[in-house]
N, C-alpha and C. Protein backbone atom coordinates (compact mmCIF):
# COMPACT_ATOMS: atom_id res chain seq x y z
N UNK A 1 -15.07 7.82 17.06
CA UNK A 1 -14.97 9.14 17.58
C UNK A 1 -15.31 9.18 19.07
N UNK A 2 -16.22 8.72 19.49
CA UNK A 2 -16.95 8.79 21.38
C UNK A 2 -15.84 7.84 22.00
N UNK A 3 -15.57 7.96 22.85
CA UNK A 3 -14.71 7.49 23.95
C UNK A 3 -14.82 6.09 24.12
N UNK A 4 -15.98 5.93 23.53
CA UNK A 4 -16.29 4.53 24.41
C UNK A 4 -15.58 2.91 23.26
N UNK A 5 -16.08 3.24 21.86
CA UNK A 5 -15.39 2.40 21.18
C UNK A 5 -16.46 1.53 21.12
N UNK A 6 -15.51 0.60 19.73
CA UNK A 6 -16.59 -0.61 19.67
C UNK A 6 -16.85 -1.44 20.67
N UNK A 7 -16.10 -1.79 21.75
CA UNK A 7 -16.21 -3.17 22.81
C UNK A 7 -17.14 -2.57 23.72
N UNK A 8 -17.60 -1.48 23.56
CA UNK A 8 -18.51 -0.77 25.12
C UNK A 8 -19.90 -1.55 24.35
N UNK A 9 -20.27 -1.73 23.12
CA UNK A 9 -21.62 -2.52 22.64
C UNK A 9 -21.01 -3.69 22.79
N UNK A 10 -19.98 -4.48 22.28
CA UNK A 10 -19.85 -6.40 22.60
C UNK A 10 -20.12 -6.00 24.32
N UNK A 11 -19.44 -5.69 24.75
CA UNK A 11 -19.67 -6.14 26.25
C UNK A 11 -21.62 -6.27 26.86
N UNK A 12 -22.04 -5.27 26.08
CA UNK A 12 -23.38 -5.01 26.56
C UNK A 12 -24.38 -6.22 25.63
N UNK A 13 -24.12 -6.64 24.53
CA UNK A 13 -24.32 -7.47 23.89
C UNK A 13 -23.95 -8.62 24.44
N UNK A 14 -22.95 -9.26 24.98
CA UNK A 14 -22.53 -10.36 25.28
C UNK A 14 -23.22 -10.54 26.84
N UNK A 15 -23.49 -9.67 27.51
CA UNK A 15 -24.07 -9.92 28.91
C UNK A 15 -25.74 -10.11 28.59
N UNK A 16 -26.16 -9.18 27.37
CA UNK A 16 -27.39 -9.85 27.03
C UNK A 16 -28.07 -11.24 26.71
N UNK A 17 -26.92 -11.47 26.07
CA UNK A 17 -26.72 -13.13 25.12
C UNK A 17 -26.52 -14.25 26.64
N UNK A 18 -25.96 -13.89 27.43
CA UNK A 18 -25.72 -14.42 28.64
C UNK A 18 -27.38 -14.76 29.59
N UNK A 19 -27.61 -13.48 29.28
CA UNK A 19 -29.25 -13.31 30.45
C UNK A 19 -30.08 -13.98 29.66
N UNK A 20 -30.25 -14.06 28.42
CA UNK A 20 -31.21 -14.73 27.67
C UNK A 20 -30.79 -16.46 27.51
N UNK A 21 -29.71 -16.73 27.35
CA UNK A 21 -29.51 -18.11 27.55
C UNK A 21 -29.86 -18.24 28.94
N UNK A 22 -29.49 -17.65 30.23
CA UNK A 22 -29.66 -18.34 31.62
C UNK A 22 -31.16 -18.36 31.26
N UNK A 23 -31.89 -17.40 31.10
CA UNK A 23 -34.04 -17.22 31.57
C UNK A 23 -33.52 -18.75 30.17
N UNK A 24 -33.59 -19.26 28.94
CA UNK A 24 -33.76 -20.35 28.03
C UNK A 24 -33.55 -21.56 28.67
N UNK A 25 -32.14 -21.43 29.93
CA UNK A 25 -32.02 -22.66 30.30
C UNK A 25 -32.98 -22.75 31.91
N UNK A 26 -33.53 -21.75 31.97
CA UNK A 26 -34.41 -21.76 33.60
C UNK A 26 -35.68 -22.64 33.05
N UNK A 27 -35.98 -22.00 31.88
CA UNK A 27 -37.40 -22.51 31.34
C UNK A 27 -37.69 -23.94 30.89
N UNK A 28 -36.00 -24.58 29.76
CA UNK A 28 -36.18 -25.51 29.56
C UNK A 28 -36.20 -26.56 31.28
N UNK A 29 -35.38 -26.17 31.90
CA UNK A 29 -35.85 -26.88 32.99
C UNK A 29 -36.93 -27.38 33.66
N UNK A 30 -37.91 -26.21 33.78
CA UNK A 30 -38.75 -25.74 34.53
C UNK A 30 -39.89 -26.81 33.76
N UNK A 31 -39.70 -27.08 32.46
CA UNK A 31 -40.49 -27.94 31.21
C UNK A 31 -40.37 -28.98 31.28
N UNK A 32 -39.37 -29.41 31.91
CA UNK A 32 -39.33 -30.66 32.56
C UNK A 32 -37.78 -31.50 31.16
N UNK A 33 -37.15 -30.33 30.78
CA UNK A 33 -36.20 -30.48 29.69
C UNK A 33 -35.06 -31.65 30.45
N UNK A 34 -34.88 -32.10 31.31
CA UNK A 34 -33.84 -32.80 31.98
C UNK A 34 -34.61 -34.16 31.88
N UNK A 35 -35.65 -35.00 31.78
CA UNK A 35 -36.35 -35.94 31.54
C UNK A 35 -37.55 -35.84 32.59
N UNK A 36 -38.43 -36.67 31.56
CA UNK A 36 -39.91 -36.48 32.76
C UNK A 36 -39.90 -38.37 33.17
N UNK A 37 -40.66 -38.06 34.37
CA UNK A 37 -40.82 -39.35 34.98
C UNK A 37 -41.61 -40.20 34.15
N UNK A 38 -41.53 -42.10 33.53
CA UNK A 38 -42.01 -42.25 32.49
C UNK A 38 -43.81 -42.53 32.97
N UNK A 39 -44.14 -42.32 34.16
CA UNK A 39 -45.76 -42.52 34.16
C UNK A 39 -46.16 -41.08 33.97
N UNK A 40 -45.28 -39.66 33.69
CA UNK A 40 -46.08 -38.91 33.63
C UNK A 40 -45.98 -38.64 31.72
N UNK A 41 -44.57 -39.69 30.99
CA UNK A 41 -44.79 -39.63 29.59
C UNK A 41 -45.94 -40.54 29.19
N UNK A 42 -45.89 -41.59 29.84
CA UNK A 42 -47.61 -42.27 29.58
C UNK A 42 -48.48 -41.53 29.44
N UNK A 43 -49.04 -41.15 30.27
CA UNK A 43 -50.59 -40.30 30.83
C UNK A 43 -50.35 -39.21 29.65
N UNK A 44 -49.18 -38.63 29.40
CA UNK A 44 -48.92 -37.49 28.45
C UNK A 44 -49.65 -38.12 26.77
N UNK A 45 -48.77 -39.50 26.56
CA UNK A 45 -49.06 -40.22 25.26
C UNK A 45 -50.88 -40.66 25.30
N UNK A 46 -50.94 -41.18 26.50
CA UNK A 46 -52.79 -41.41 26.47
C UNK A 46 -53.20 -40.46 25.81
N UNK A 47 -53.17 -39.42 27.01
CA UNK A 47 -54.17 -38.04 26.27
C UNK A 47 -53.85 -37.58 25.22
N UNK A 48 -53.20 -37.85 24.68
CA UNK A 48 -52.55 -37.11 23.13
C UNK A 48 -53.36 -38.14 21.76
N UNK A 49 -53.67 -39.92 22.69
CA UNK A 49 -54.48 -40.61 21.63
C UNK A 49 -52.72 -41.62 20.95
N UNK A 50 -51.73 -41.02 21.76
CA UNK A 50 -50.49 -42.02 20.80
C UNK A 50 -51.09 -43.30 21.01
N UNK A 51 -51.51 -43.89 22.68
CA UNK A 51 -51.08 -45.51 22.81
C UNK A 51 -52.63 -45.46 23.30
N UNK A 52 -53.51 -46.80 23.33
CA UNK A 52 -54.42 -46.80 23.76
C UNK A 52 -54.39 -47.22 25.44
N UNK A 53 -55.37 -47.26 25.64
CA UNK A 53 -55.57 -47.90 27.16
C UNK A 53 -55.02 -49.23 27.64
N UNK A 54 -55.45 -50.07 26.36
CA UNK A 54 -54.78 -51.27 26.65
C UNK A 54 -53.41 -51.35 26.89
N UNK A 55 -52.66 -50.26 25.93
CA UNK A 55 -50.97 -50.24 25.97
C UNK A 55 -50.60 -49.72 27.09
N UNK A 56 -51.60 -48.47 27.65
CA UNK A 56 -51.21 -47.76 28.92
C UNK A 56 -51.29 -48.66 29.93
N UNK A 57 -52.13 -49.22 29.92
CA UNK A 57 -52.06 -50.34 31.38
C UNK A 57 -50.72 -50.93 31.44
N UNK A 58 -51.16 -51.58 29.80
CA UNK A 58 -49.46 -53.17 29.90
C UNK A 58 -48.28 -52.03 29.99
N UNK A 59 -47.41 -50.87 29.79
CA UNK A 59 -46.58 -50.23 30.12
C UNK A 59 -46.69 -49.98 30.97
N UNK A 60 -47.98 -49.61 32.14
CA UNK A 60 -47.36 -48.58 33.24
C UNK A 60 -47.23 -49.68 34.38
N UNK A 61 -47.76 -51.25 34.28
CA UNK A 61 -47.10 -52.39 34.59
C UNK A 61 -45.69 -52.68 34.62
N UNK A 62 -45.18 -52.67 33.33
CA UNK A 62 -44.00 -53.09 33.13
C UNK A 62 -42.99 -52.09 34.02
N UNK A 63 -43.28 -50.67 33.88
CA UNK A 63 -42.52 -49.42 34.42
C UNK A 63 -42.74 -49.55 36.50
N UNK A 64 -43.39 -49.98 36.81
CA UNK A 64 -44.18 -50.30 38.55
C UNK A 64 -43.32 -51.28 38.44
């Protein structure tokens, strides 16, 4: 009945879906989603308790 029709909501819907993927892909970036440098996945695995000290040394050797 209103003038506007169903496509006046897809359009407003689809530019939403648009703004929320761009801010999803700003963030995964920003997270370091494109790869992190591997001495800062070391230091990450230390503190987490994955690899011990001994492993962190002999890797961040091998990676230098």
């Amino acid at each position: 009945m209103g003038g506007f029709g169903g496509g006046f909501w897809w359009h407003w819907g689809f530019q939403l879906l648009i703004l929320v993927l761009f801010f999803l892909v700003i963030w995964w970036l920003l997270k370091g989603g494109i790869g992190e440098e591997p001495a800062k996945i070391l230091k990450r695995r230390l503190a987490s308790g994955e690899i011990s000290e001994k492993e962190y040394y002999k890797l961040k050797k091998e990676i230098e």
